[in-house]
N, C-alpha and C. Protein backbone atom coordinates (compact mmCIF):
# COMPACT_ATOMS: atom_id res chain seq x y z
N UNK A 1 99.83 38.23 22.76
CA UNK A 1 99.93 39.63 23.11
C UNK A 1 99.44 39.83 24.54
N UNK A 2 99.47 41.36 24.92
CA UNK A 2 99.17 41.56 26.58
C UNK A 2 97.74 40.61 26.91
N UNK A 3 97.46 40.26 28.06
CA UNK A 3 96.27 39.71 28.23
C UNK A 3 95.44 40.47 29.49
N UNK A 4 94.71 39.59 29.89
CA UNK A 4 94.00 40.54 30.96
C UNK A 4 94.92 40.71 32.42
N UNK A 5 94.30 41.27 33.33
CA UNK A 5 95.37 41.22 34.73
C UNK A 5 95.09 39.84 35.88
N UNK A 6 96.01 39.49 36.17
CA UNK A 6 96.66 38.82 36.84
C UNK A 6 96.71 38.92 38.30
N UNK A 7 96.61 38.09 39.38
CA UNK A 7 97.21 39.07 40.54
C UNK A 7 98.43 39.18 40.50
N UNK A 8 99.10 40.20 41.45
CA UNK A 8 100.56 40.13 41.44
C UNK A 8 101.01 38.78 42.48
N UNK A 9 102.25 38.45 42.33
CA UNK A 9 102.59 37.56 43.31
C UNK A 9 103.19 37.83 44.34
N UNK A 10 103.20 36.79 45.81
CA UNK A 10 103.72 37.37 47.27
C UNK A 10 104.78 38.15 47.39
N UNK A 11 105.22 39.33 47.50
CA UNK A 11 106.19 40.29 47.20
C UNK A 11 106.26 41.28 46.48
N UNK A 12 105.26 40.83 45.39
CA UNK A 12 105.13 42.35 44.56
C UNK A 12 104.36 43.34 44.93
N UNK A 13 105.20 44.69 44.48
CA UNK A 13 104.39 46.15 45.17
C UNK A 13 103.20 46.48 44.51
N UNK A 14 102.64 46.58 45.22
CA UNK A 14 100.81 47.03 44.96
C UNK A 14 100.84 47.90 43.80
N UNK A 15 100.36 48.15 42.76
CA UNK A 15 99.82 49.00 41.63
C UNK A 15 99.48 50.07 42.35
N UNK A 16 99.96 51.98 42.37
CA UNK A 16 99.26 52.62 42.56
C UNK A 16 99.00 53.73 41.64
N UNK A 17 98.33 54.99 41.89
CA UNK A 17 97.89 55.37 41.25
C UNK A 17 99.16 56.13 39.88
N UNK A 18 100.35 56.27 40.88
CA UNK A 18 101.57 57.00 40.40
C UNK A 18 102.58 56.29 39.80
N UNK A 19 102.39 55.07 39.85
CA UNK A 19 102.86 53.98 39.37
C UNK A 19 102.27 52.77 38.40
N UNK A 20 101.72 53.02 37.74
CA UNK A 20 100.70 52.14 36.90
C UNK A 20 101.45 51.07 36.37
N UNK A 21 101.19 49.90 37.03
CA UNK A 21 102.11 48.94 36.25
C UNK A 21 101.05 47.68 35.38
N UNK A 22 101.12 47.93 34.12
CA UNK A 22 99.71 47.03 33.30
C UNK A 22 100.01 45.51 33.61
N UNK A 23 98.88 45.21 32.76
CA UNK A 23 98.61 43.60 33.25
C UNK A 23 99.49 43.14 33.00
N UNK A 24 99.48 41.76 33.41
CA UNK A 24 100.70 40.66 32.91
C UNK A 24 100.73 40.37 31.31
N UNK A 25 102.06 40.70 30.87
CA UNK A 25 102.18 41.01 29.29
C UNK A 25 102.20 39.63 28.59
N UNK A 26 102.33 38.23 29.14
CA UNK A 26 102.47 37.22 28.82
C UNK A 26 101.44 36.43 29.31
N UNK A 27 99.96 36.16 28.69
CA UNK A 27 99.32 34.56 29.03
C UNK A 27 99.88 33.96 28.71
N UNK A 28 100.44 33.68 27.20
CA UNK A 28 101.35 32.55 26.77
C UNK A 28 102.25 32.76 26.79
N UNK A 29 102.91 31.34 26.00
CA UNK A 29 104.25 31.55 25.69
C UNK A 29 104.67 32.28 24.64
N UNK A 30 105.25 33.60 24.49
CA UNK A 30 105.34 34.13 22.95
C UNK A 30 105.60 33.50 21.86
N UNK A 31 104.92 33.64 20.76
CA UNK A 31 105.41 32.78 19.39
C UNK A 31 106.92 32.67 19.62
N UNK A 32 107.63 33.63 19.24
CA UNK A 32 109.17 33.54 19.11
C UNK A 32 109.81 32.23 19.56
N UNK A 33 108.99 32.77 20.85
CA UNK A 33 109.91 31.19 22.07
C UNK A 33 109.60 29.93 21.62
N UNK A 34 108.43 29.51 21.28
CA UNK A 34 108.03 28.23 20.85
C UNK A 34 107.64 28.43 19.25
N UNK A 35 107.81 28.56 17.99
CA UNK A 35 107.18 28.93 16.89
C UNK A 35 106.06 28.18 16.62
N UNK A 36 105.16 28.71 15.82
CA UNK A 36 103.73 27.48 15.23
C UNK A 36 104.28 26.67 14.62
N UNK A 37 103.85 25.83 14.66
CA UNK A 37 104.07 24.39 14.58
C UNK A 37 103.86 23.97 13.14
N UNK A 38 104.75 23.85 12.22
CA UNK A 38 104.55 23.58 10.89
C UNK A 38 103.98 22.34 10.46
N UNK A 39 103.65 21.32 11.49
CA UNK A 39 103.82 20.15 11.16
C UNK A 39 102.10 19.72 11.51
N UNK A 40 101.50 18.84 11.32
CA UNK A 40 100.23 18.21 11.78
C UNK A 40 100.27 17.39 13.21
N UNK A 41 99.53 17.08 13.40
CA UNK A 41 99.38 16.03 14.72
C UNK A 41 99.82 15.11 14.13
N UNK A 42 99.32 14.41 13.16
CA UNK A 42 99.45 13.42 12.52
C UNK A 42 101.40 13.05 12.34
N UNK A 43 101.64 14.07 11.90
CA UNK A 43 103.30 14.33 11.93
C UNK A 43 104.55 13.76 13.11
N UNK A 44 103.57 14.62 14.05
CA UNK A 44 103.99 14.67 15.49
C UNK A 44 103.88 12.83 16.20
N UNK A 45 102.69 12.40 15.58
CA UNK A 45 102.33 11.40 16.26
C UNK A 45 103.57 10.32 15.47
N UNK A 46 103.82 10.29 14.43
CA UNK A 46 104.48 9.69 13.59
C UNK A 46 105.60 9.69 14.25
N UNK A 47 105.93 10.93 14.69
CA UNK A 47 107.58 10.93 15.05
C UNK A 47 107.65 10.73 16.36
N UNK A 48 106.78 10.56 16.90
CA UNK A 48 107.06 9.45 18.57
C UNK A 48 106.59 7.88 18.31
N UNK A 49 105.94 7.69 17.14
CA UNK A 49 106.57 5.89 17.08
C UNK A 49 107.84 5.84 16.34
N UNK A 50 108.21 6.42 15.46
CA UNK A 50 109.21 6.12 15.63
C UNK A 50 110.59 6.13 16.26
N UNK A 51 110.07 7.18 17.12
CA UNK A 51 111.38 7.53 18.20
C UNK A 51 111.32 6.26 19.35
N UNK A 52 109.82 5.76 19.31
CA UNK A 52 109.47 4.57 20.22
C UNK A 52 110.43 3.17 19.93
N UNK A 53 110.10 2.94 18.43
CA UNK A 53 111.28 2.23 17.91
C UNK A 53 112.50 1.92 18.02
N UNK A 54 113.58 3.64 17.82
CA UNK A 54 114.25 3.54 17.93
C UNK A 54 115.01 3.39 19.67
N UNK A 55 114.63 3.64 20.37
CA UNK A 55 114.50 3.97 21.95
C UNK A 55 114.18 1.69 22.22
N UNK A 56 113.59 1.40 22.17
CA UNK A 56 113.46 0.17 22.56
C UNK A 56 114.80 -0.53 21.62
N UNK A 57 115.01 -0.34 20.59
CA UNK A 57 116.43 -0.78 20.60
C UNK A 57 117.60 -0.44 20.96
N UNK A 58 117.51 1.01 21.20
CA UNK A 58 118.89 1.79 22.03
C UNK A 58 117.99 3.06 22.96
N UNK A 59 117.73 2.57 24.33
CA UNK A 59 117.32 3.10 25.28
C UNK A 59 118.04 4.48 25.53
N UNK A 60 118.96 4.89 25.77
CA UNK A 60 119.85 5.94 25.76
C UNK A 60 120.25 6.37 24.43
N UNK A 61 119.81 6.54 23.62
CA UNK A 61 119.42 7.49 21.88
C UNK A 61 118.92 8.55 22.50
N UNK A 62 119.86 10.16 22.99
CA UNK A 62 119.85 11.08 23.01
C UNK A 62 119.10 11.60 21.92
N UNK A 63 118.88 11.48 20.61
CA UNK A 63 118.23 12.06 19.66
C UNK A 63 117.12 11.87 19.32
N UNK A 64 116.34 10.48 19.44
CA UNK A 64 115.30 9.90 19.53
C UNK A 64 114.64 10.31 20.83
N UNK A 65 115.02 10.53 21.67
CA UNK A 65 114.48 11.02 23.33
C UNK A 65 113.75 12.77 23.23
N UNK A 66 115.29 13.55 22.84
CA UNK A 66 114.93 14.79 22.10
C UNK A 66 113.59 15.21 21.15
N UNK A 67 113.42 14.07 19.88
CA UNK A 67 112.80 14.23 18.94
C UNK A 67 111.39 13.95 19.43
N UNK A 68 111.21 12.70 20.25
CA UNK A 68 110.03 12.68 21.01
C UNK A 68 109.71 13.25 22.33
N UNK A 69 110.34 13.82 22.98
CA UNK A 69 109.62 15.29 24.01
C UNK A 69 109.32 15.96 23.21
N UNK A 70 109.80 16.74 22.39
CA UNK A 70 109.42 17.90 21.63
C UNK A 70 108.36 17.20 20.86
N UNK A 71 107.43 16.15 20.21
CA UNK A 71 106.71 16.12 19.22
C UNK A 71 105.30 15.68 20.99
N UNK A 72 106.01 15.25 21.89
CA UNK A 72 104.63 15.15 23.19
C UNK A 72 104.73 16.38 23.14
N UNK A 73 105.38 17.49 23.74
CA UNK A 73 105.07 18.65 23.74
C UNK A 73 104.34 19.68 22.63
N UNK A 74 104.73 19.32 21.89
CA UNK A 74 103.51 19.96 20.57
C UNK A 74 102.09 19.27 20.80
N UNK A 75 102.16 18.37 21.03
CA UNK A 75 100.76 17.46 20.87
C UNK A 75 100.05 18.03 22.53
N UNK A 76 100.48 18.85 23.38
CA UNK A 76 99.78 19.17 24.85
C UNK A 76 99.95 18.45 25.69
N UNK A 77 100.99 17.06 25.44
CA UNK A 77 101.88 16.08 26.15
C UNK A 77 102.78 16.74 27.15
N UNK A 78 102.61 17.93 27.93
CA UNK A 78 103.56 18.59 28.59
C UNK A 78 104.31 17.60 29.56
N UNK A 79 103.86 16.99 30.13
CA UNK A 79 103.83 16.18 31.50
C UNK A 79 104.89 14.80 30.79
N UNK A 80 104.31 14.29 30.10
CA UNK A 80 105.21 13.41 29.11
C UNK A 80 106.61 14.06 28.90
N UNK A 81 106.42 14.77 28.47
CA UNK A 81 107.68 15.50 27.46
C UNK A 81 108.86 15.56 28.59
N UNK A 82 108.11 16.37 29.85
CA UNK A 82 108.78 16.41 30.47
C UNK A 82 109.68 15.28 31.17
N UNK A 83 108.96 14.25 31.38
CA UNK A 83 109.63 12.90 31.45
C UNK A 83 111.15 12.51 30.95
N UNK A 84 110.47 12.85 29.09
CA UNK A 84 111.44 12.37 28.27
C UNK A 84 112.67 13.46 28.64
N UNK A 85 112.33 14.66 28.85
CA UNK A 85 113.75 15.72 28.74
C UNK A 85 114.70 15.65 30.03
N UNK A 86 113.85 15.03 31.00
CA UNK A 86 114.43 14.18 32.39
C UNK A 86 115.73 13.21 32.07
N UNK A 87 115.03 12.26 31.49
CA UNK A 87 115.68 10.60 31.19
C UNK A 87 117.11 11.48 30.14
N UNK A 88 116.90 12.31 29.25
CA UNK A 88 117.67 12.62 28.41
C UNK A 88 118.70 13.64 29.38
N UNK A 89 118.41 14.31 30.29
CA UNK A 89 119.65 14.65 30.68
C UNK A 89 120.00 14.14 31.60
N UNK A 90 119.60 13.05 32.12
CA UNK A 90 120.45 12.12 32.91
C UNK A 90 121.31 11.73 31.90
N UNK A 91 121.19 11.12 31.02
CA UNK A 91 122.45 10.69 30.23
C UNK A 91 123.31 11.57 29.58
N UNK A 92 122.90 12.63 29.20
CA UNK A 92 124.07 13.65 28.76
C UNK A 92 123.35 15.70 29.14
N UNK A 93 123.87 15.70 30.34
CA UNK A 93 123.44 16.82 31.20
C UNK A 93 124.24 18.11 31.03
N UNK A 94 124.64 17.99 29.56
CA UNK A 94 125.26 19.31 28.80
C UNK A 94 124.65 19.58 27.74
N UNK A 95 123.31 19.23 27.35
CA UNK A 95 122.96 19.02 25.99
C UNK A 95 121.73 20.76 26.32
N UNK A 96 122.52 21.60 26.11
CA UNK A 96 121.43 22.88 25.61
C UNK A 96 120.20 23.08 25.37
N UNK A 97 120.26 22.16 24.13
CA UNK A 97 118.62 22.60 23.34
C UNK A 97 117.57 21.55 24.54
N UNK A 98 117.87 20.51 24.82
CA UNK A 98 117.14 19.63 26.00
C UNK A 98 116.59 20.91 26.73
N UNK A 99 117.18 21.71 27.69
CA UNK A 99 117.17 22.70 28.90
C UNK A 99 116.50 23.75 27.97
N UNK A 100 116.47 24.09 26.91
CA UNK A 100 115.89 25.06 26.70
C UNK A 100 114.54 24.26 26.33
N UNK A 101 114.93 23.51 25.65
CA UNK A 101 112.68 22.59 25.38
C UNK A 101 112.33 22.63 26.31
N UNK A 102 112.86 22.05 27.42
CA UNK A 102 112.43 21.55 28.88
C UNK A 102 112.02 22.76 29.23
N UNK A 103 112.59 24.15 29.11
CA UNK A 103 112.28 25.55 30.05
C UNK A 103 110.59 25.72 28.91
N UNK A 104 111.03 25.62 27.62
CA UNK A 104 109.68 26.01 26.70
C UNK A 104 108.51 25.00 27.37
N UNK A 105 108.67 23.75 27.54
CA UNK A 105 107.71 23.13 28.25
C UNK A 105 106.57 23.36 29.60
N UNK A 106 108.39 24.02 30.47
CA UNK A 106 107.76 24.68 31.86
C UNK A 106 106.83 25.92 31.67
N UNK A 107 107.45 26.44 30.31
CA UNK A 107 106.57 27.92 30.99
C UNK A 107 104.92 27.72 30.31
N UNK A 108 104.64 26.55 29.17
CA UNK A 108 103.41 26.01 28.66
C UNK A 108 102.84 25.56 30.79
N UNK A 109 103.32 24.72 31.23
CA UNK A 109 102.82 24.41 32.68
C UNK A 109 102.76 25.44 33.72
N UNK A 110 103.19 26.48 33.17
CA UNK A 110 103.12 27.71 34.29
C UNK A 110 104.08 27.59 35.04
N UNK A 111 105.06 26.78 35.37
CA UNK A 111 105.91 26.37 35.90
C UNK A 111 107.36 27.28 36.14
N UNK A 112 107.11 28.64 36.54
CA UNK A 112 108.38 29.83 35.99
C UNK A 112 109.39 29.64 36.77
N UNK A 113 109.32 29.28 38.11
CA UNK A 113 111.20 29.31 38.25
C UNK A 113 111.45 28.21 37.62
N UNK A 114 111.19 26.78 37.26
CA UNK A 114 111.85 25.80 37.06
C UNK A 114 111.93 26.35 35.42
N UNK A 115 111.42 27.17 34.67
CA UNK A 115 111.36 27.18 33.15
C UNK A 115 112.99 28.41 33.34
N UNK A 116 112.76 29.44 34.35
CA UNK A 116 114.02 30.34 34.48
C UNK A 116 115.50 29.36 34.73
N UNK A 117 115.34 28.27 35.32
CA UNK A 117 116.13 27.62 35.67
C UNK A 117 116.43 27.19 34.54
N UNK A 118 115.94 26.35 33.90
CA UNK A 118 116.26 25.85 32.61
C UNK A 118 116.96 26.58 31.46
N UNK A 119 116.72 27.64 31.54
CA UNK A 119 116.58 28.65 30.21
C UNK A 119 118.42 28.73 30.69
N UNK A 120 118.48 28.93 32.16
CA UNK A 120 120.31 29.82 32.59
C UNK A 120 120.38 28.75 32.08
N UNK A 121 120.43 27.23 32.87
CA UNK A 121 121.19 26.04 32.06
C UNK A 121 121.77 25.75 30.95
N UNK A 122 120.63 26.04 29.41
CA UNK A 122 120.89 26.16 28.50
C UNK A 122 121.84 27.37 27.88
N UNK A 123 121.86 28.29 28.48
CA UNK A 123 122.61 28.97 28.39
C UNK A 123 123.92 29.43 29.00
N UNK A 124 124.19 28.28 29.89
CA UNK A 124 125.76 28.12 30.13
C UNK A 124 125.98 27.02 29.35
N UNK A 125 125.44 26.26 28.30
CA UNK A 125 126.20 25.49 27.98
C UNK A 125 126.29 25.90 26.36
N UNK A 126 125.41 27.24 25.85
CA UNK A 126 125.04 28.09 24.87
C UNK A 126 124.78 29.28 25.25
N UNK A 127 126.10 30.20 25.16
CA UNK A 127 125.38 31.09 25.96
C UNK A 127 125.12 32.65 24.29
N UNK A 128 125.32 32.10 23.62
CA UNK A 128 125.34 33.05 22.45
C UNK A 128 123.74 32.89 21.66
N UNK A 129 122.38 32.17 22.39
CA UNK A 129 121.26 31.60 22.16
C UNK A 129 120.05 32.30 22.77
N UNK A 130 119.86 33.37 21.61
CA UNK A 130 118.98 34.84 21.83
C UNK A 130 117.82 34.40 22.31
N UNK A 131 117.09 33.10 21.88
CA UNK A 131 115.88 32.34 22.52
C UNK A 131 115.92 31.94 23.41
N UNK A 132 116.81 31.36 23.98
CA UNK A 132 117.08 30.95 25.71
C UNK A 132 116.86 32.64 26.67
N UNK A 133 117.60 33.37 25.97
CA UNK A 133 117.49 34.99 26.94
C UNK A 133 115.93 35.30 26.58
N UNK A 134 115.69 35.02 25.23
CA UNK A 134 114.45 35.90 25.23
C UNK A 134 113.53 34.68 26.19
N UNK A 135 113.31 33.29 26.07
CA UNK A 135 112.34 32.69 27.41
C UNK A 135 112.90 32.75 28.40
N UNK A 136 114.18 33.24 29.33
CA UNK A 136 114.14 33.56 30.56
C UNK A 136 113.37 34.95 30.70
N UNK A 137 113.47 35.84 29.63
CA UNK A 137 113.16 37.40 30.14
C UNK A 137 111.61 36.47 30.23
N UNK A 138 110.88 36.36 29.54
CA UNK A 138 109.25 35.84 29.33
C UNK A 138 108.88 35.52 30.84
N UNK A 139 109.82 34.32 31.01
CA UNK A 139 109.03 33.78 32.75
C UNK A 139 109.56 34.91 33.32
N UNK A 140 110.45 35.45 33.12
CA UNK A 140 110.46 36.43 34.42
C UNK A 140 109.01 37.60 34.53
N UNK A 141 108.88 37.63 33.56
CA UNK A 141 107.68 38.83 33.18
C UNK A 141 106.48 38.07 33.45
N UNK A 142 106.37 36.99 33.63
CA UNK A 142 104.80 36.19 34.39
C UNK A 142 104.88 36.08 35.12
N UNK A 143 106.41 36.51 36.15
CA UNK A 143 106.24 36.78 37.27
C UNK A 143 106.12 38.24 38.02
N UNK A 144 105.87 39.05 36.82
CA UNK A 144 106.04 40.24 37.36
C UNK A 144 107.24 41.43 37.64
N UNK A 145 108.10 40.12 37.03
CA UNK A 145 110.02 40.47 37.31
C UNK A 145 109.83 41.33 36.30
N UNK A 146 109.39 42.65 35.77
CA UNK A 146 109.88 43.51 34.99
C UNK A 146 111.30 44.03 34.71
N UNK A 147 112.00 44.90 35.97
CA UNK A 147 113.21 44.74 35.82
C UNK A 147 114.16 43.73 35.58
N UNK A 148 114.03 42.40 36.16
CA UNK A 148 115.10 41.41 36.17
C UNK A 148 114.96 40.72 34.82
N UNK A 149 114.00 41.10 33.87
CA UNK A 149 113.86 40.71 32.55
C UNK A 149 114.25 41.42 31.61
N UNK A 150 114.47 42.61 31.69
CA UNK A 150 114.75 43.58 30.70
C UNK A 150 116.57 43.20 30.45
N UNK A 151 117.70 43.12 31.20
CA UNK A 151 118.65 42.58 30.76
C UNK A 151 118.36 41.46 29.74
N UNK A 152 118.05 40.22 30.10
CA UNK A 152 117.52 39.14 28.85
C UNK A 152 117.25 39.64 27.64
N UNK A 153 116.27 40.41 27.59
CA UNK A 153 115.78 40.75 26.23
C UNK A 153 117.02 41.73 25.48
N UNK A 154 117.75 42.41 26.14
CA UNK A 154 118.85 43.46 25.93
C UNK A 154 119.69 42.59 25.40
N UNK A 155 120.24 41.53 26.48
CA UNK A 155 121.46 40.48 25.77
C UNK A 155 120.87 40.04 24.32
N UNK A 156 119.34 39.54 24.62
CA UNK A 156 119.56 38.89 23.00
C UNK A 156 119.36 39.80 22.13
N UNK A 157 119.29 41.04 22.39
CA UNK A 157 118.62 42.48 21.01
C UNK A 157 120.30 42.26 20.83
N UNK A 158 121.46 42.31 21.53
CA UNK A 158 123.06 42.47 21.65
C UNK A 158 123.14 41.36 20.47
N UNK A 159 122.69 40.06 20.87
CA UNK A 159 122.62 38.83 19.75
C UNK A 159 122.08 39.16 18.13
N UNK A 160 121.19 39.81 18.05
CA UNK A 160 120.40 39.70 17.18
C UNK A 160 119.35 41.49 16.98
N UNK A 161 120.37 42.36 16.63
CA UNK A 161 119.80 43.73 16.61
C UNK A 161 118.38 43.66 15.81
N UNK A 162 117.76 42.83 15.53
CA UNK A 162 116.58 43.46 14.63
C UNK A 162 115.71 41.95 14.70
N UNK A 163 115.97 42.13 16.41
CA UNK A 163 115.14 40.86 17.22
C UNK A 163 113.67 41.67 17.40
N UNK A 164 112.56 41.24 16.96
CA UNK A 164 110.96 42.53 17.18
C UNK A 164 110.42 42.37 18.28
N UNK A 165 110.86 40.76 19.02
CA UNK A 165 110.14 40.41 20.18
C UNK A 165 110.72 41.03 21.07
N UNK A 166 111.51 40.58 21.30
CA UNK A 166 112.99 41.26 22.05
C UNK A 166 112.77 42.82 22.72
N UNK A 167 112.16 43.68 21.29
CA UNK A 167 112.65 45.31 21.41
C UNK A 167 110.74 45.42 21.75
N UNK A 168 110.10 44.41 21.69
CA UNK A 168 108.86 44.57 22.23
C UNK A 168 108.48 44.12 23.83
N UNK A 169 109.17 42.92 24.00
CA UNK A 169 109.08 43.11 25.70
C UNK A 169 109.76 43.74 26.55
N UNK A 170 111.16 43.91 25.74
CA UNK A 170 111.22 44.74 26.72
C UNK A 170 111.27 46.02 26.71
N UNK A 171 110.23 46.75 25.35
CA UNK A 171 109.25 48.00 26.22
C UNK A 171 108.44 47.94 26.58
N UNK A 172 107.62 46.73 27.02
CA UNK A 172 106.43 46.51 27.66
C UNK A 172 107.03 46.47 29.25
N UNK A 173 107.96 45.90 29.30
CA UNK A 173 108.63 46.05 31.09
C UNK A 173 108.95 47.18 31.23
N UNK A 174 109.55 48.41 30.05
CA UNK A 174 109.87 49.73 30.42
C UNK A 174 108.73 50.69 31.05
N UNK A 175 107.69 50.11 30.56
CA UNK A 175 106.25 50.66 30.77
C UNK A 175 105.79 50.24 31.91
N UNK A 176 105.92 48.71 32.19
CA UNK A 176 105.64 48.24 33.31
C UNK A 176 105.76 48.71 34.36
N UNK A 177 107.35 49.39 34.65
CA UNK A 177 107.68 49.80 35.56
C UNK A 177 107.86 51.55 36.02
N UNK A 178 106.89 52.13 34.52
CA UNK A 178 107.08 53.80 34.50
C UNK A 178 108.11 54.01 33.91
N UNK A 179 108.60 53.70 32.72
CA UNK A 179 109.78 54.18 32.61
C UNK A 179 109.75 54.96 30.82
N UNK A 180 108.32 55.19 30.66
CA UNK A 180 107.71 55.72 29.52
C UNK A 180 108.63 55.57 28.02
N UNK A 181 109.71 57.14 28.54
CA UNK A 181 110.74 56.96 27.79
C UNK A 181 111.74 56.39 27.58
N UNK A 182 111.77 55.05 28.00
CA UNK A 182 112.45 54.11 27.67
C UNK A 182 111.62 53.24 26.71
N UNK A 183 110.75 52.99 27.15
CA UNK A 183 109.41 52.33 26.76
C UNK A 183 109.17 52.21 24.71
N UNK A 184 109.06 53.88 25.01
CA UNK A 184 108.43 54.17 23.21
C UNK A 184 109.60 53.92 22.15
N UNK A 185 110.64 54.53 22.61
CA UNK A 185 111.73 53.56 21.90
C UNK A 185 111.67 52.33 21.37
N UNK A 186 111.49 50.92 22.05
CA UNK A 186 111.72 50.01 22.03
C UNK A 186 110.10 49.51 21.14
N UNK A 187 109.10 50.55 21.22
CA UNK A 187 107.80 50.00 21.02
C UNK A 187 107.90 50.04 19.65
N UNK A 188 108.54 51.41 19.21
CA UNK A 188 108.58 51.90 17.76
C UNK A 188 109.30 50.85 16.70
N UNK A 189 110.66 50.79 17.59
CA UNK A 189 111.55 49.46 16.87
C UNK A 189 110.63 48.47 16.33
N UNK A 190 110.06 48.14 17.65
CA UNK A 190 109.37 46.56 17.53
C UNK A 190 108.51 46.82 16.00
N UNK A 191 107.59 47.71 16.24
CA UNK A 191 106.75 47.92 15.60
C UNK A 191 107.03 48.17 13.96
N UNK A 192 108.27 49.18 13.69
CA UNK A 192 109.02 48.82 12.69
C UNK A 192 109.31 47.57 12.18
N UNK A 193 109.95 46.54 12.67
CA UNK A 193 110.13 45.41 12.76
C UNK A 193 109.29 44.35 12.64
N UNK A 194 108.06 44.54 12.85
CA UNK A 194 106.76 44.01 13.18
C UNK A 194 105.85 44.35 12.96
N UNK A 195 104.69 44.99 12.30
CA UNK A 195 103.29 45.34 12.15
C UNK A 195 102.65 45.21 13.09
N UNK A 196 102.59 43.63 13.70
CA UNK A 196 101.78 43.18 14.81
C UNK A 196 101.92 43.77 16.14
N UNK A 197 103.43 44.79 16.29
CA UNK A 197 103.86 44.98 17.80
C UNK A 197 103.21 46.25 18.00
N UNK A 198 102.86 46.83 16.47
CA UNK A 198 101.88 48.07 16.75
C UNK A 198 100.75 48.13 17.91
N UNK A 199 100.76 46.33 18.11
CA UNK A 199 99.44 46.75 19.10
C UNK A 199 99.69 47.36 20.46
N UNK A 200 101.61 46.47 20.90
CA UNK A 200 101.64 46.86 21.66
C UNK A 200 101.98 48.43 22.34
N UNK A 201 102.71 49.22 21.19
CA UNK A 201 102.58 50.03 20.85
C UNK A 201 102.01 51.33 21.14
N UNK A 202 100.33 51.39 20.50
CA UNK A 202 99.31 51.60 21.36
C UNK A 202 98.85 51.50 22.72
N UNK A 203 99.27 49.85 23.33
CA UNK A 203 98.32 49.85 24.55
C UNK A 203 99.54 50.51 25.58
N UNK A 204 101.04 50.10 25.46
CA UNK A 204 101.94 50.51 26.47
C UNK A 204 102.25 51.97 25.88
N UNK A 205 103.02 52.45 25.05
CA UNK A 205 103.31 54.25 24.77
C UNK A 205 102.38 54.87 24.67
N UNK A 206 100.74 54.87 24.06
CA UNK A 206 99.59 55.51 24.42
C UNK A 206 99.17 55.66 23.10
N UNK A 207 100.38 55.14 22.15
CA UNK A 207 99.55 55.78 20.98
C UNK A 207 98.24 55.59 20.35
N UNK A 208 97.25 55.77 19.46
CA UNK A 208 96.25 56.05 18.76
C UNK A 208 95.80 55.38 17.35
């Protein structure tokens, strides 16, 4: 949920008094984008020996490459993972879900244009993939991109009408940027949709 404030970055307009734009709505990565992790360490660790396995007998095993970035990346292996999602689209540099792990990876490293980059990727080669829009809108919003995020979250609410994250960031960018009544709309949805978005709810429409 929202966290504390942030500075803005080189280019962004100063907060004033007539313009209140709240903290940065994203420390993390939102659940949605990455979900909790059903699995143990223990799980995770399992499924990179054997992806190790399979990989030393067929080095270019697109699926084994896949299966182990994503289980380094659960484990806080960011740096690893990233490796593996490298090597894997050198060999097949149309593969979607790769570009979208790889963007979920970047934005765990703070890493936001290269995670925005990733996210379009995956989504020219998927472009009907409400999670790819909803983690481009995300990095854009750790950068402060309020407006240039609110399309994202719109395309995937277009994907998926009774998306909660979706109709929650982006009334937190409606707010961001003063735009109130645009804002409570989207807060109420969420919140409908969600129990939990009540918070945001409260802190961006004002409610009580």
């Amino acid at each position: 949920m929202p966290a504390s404030p942030t500075p803005a970055p080189v280019g962004t307009a100063t907060p004033t008094a007539t313009t209140p734009v709240p903290p940065s709505p994203v420390s993390t990565v939102p659940a949605v984008v990455e979900p909790a992790a059903r699995k143990s360490n223990a799980d995770y660790k399992a499924e990179i020996r054997a992806a190790d396995a399979m990989l030393q007998a067929a080095p270019r095993n697109v699926n084994a490459l896949l299966v182990r970035a994503k289980a380094k990346s659960h484990l806080k292996d960011y740096k690893e993972a990233i490796v593996d999602y490298n090597t894997l689209l050198r060999i097949k540099p149309t593969n979607a879900e790769a570009y979208y792990n790889r963007g979920l990876t970047r934005l765990k490293l703070k890493e936001y244009p290269p995670a925005i980059s990733d996210f379009s990727k995956s989504l020219k080669y998927n472009p009907t993939d409400k999670e790819a829009f909803f983690g481009r809108g995300a990095a854009k919003m750790q950068m402060f991109n309020f407006s240039s995020a609110i399309p994202d979250f719109t395309k995937a609410i277009v994907i998926d009408s009774v998306y909660a994250d979706a109709f929650e960031y982006r009334g937190i960018c409606y707010s961001s940027i003063n735009k109130p009544k645009l804002a409570r709309p989207d807060l109420e949805k969420a919140a409908r949709l969600n129990p939990e978005a009540a918070k945001s709810l409260r802190r961006y429409a004002g409610d009580k």
